[in-house]
PDB file of N, CA and C in Angstrom:
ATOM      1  N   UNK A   1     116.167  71.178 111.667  1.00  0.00           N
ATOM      2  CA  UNK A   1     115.158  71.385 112.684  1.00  0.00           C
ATOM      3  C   UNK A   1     115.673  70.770 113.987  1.00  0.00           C
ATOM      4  N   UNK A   2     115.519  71.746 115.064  1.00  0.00           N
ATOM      5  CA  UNK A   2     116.447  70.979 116.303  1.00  0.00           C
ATOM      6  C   UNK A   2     115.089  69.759 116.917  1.00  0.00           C
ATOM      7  N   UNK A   3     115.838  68.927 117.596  1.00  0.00           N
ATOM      8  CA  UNK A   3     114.754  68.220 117.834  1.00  0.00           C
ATOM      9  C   UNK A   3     115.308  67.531 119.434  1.00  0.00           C
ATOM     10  N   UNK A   4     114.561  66.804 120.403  1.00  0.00           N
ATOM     11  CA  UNK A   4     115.091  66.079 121.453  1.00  0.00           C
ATOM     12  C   UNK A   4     114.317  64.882 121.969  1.00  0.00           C
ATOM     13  N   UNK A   5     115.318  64.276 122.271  1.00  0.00           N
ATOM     14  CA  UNK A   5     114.636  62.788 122.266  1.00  0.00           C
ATOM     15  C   UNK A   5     114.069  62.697 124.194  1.00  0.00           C
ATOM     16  N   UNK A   6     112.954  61.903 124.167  1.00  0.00           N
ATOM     17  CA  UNK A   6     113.160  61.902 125.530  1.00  0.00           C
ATOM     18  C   UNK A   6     112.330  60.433 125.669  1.00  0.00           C
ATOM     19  N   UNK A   7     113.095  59.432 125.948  1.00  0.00           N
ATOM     20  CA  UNK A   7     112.799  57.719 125.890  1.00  0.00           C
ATOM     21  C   UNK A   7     112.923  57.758 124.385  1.00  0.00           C
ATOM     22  N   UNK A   8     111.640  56.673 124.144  1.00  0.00           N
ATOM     23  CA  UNK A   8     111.536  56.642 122.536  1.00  0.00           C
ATOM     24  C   UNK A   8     110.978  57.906 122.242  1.00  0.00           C
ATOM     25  N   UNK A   9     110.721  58.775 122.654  1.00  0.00           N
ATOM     26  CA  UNK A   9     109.869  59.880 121.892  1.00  0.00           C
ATOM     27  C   UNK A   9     110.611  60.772 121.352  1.00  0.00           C
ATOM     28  N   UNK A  10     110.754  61.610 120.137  1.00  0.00           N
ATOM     29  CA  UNK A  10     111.528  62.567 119.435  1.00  0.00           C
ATOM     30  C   UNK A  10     110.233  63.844 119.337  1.00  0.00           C
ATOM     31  N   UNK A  11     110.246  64.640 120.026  1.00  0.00           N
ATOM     32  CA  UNK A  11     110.339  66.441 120.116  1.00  0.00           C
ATOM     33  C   UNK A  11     111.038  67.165 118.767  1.00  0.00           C
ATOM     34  N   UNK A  12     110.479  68.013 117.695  1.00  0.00           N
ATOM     35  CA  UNK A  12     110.574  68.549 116.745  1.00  0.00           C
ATOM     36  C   UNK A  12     110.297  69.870 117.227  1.00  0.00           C
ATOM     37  N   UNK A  13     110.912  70.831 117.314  1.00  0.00           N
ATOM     38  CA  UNK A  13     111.102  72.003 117.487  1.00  0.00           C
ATOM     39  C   UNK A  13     111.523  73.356 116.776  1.00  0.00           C
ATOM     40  N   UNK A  14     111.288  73.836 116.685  1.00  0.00           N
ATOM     41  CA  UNK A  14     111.636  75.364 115.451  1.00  0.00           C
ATOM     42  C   UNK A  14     110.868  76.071 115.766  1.00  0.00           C
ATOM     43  N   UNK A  15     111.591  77.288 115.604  1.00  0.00           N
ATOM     44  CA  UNK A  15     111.153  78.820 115.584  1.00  0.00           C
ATOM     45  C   UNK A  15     111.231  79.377 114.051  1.00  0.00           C
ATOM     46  N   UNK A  16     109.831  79.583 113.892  1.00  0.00           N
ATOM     47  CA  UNK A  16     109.815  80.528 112.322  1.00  0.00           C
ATOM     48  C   UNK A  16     108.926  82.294 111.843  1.00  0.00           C
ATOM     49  N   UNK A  17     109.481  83.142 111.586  1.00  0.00           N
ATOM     50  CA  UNK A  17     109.546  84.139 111.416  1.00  0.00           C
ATOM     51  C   UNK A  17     107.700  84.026 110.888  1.00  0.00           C
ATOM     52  N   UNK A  18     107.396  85.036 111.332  1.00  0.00           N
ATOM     53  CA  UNK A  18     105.481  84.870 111.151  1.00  0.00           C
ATOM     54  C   UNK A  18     105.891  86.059 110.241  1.00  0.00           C
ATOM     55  N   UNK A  19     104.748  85.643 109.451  1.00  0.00           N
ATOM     56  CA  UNK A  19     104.620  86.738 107.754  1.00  0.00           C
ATOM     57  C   UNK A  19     103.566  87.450 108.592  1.00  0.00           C
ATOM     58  N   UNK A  20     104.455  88.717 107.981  1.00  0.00           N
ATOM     59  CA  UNK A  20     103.823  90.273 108.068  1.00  0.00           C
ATOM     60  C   UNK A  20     103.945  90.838 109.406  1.00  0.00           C
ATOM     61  N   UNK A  21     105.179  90.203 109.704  1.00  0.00           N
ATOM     62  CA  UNK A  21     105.706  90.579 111.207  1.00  0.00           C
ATOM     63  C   UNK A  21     106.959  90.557 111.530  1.00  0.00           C
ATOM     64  N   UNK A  22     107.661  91.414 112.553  1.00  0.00           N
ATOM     65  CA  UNK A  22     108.807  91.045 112.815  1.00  0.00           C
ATOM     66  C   UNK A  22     109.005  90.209 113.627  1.00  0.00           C
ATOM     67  N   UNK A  23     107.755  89.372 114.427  1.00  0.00           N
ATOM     68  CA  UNK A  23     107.680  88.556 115.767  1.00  0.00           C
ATOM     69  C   UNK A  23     108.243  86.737 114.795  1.00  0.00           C
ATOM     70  N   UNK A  24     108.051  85.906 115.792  1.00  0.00           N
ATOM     71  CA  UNK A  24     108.826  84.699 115.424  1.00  0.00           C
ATOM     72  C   UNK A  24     107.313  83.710 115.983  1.00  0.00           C
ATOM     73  N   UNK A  25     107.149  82.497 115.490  1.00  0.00           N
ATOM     74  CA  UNK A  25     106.212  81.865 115.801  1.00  0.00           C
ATOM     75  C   UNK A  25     107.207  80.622 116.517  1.00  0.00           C
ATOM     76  N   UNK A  26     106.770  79.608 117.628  1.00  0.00           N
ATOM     77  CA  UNK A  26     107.190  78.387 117.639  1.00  0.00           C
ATOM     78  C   UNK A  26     106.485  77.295 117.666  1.00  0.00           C
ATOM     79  N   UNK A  27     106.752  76.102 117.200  1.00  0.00           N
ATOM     80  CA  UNK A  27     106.313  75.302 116.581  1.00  0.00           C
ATOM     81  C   UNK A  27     106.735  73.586 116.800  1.00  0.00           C
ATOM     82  N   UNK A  28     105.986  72.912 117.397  1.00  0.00           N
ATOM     83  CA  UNK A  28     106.256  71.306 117.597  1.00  0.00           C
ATOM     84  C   UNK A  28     105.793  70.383 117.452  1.00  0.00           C
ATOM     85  N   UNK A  29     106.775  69.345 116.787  1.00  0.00           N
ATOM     86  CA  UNK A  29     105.165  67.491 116.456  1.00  0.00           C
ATOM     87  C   UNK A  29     106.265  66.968 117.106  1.00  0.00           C
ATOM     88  N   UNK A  30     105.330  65.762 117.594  1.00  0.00           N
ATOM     89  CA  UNK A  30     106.406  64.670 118.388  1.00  0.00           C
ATOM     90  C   UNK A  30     106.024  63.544 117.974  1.00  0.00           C
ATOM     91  N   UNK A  31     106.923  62.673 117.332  1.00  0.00           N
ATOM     92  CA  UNK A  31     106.581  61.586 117.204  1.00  0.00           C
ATOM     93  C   UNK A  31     107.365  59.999 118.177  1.00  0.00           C
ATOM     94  N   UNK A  32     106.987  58.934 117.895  1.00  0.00           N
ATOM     95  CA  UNK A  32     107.397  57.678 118.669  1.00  0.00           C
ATOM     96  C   UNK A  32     107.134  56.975 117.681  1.00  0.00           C
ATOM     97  N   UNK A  33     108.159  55.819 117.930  1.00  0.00           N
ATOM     98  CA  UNK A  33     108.355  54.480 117.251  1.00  0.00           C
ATOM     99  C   UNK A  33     106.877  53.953 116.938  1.00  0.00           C
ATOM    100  N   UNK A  34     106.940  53.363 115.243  1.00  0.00           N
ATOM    101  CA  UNK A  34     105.695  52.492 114.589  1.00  0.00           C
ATOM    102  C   UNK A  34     106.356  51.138 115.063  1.00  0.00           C
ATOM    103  N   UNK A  35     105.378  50.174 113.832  1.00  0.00           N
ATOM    104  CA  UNK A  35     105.679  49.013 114.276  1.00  0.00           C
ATOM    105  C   UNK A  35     106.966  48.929 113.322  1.00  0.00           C
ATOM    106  N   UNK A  36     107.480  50.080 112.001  1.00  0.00           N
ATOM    107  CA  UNK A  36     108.198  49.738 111.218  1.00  0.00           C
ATOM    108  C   UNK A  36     109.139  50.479 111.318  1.00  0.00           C
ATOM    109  N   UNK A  37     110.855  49.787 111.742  1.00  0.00           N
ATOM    110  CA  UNK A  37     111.755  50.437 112.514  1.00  0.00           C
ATOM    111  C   UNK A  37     112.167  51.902 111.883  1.00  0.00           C
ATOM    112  N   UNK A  38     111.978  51.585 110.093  1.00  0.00           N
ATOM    113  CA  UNK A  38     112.360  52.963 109.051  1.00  0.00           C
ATOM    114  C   UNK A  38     111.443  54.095 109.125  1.00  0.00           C
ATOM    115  N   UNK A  39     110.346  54.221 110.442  1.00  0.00           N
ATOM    116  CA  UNK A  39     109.173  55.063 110.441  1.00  0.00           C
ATOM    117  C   UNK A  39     108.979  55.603 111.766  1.00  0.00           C
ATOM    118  N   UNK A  40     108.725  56.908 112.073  1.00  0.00           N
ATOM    119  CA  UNK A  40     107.897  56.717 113.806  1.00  0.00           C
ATOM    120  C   UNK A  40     106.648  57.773 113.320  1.00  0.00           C
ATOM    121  N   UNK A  41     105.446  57.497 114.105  1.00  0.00           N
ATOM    122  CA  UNK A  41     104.668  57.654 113.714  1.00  0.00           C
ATOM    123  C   UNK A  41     104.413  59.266 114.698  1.00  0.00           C
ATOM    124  N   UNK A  42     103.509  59.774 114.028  1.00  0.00           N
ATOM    125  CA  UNK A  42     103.568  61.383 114.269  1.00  0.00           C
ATOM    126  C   UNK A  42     102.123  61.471 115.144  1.00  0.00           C
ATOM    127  N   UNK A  43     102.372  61.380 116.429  1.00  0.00           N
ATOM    128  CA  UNK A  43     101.400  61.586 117.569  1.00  0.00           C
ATOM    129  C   UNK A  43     101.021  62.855 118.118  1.00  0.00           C
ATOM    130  N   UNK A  44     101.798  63.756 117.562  1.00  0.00           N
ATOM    131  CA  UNK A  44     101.533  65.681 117.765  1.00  0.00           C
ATOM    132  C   UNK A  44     101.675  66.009 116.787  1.00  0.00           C
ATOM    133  N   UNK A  45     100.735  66.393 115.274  1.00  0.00           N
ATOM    134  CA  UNK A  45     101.157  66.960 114.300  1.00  0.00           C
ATOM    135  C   UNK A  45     101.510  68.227 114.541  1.00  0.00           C
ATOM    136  N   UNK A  46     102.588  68.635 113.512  1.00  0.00           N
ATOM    137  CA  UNK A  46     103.052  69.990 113.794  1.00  0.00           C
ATOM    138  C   UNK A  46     102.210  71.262 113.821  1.00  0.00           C
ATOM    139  N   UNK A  47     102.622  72.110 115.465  1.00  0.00           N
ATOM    140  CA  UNK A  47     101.212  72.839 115.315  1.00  0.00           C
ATOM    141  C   UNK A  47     102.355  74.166 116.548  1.00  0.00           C
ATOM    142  N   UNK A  48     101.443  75.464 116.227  1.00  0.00           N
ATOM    143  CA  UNK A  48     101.833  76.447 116.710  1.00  0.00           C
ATOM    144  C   UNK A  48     101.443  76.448 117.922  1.00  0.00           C
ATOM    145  N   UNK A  49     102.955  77.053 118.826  1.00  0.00           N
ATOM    146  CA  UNK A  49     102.601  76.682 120.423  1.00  0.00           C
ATOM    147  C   UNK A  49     102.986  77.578 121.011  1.00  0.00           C
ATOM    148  N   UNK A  50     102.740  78.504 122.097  1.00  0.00           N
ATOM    149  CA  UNK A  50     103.017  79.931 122.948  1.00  0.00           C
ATOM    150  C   UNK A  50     102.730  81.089 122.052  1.00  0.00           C
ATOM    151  N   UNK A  51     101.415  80.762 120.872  1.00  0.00           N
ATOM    152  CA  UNK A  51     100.926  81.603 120.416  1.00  0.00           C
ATOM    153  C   UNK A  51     100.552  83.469 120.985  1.00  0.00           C
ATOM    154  N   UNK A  52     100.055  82.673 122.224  1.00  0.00           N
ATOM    155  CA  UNK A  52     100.187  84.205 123.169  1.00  0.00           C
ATOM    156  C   UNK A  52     100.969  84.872 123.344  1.00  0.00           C
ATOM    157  N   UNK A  53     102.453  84.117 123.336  1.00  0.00           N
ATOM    158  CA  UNK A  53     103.630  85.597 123.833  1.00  0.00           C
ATOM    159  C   UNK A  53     104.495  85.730 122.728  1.00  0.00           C
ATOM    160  N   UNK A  54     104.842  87.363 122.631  1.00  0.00           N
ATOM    161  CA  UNK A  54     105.480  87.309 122.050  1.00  0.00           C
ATOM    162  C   UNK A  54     107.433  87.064 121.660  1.00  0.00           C
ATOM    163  N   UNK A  55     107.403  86.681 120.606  1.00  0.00           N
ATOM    164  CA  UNK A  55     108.701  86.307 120.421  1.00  0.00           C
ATOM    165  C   UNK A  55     109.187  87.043 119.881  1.00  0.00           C
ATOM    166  N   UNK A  56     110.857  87.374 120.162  1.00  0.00           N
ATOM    167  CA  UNK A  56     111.243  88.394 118.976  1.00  0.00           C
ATOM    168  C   UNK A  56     112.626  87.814 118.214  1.00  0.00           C
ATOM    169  N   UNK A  57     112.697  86.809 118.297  1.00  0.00           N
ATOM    170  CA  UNK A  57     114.228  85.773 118.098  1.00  0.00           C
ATOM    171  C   UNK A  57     113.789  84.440 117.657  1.00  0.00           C
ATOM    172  N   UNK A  58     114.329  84.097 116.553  1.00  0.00           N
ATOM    173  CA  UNK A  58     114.416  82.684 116.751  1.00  0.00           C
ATOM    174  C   UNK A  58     114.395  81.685 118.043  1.00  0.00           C
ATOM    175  N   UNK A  59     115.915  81.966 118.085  1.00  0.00           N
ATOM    176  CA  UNK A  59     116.419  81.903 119.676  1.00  0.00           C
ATOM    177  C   UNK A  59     115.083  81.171 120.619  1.00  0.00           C
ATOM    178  N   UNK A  60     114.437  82.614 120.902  1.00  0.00           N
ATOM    179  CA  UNK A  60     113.143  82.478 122.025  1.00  0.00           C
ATOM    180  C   UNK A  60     112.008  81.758 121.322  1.00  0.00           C
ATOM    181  N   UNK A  61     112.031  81.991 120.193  1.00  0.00           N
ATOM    182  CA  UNK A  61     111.074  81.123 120.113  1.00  0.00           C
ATOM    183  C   UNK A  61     111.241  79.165 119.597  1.00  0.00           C
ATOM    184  N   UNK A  62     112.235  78.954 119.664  1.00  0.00           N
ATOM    185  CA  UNK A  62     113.003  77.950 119.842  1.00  0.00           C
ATOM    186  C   UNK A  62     112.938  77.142 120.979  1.00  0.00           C
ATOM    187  N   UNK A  63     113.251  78.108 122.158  1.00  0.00           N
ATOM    188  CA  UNK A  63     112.973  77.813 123.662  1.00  0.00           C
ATOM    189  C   UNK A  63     111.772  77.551 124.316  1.00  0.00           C
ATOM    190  N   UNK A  64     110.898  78.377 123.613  1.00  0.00           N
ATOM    191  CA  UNK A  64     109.327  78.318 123.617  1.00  0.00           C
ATOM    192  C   UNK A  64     108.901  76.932 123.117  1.00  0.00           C
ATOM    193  N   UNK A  65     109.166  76.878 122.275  1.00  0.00           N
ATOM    194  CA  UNK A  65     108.843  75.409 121.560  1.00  0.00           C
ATOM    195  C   UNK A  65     109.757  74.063 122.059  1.00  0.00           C
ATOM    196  N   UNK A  66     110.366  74.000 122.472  1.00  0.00           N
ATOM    197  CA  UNK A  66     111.073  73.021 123.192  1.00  0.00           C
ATOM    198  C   UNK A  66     110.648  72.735 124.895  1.00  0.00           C
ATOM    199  N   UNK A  67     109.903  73.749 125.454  1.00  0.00           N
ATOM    200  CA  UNK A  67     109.742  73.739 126.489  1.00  0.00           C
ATOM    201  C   UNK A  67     107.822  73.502 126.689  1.00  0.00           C
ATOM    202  N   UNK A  68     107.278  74.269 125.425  1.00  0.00           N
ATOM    203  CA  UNK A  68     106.053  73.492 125.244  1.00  0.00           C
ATOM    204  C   UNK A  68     106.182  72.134 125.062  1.00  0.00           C
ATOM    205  N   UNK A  69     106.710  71.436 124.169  1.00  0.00           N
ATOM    206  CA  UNK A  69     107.242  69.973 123.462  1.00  0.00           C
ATOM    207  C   UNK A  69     107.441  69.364 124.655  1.00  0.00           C
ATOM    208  N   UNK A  70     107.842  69.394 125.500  1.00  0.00           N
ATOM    209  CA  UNK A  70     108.805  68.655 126.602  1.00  0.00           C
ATOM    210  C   UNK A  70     106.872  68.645 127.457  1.00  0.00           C
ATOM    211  N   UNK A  71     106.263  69.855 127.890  1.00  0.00           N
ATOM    212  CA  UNK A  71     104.911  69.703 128.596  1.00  0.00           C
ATOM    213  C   UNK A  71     104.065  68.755 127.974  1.00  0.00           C
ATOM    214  N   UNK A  72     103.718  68.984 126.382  1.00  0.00           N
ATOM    215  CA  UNK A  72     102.910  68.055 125.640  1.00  0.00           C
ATOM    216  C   UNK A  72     103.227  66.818 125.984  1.00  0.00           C
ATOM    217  N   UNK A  73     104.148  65.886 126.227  1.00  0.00           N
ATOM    218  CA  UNK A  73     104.607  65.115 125.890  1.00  0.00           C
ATOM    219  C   UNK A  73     104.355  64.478 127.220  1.00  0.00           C
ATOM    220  N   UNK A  74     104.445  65.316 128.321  1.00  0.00           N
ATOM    221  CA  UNK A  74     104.236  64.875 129.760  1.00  0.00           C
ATOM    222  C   UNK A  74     102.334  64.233 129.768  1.00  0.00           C
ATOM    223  N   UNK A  75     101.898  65.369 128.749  1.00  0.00           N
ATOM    224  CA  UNK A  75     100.390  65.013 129.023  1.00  0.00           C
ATOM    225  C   UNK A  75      99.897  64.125 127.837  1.00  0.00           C
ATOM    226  N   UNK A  76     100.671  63.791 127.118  1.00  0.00           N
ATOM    227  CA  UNK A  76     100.111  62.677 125.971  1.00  0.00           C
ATOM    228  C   UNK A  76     100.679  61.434 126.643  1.00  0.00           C
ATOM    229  N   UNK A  77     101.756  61.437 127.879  1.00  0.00           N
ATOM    230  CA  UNK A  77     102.164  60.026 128.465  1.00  0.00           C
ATOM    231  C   UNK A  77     101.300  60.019 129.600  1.00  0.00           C
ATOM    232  N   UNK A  78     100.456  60.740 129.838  1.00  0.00           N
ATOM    233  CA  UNK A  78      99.933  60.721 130.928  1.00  0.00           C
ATOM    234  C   UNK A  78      98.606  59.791 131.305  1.00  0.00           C
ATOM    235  N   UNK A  79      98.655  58.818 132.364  1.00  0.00           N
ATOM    236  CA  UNK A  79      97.582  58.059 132.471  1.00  0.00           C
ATOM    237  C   UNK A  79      96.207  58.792 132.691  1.00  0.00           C
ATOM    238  N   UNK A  80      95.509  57.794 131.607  1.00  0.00           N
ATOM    239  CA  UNK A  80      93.994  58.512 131.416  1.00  0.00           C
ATOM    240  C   UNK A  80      93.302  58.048 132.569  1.00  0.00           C
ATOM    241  N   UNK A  81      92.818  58.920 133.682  1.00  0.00           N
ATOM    242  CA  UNK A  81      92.008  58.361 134.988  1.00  0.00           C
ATOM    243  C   UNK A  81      90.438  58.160 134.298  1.00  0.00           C
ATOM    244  N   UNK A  82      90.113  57.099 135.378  1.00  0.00           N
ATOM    245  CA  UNK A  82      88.597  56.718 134.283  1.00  0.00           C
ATOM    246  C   UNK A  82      88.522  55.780 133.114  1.00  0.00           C
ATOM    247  N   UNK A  83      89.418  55.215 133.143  1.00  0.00           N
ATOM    248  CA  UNK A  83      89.768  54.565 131.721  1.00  0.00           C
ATOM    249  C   UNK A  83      89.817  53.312 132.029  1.00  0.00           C
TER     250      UNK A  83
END
């Protein structure tokens, strides 16, 4: 599963072939360091992402999911205003 680190955070990424279709789904969890160094804890469970467009490649939908992953990640670090 390709994956990318960005600080402590690790991006999980894959493109997988959707049943009963020739289209491709993509797909990302991101996790960051626990308190226990052999663990990081899973703060985006793995979940289907650019559901709307279609994919027809691994490939693209690979790209799709790496480029959602990289947005999520902007808005789960993102300071909560109001808080």
């Amino acid at each position: 599963m390709p994956n990318k680190r960005i600080d402590d955070y690790e991006i999980e990424f894959t493109g997988e072939r959707l049943e009963g279709s020739g289209q491709w789904g993509a797909y990302v969890a991101i996790f960051m360091p626990s308190d226990n160094p052999m663990h990081m804890t899973n703060v985006y469970p793995r979940q289907r992402v650019a559901a709307d467009v279609v994919l027809s490649s691994e490939s693209e939908a690979e790209a799709a999911a790496e480029r959602a992953g990289t947005e999520i990640l902007a808005q789960l670090r993102a300071p909560v205003h109001g808080a």
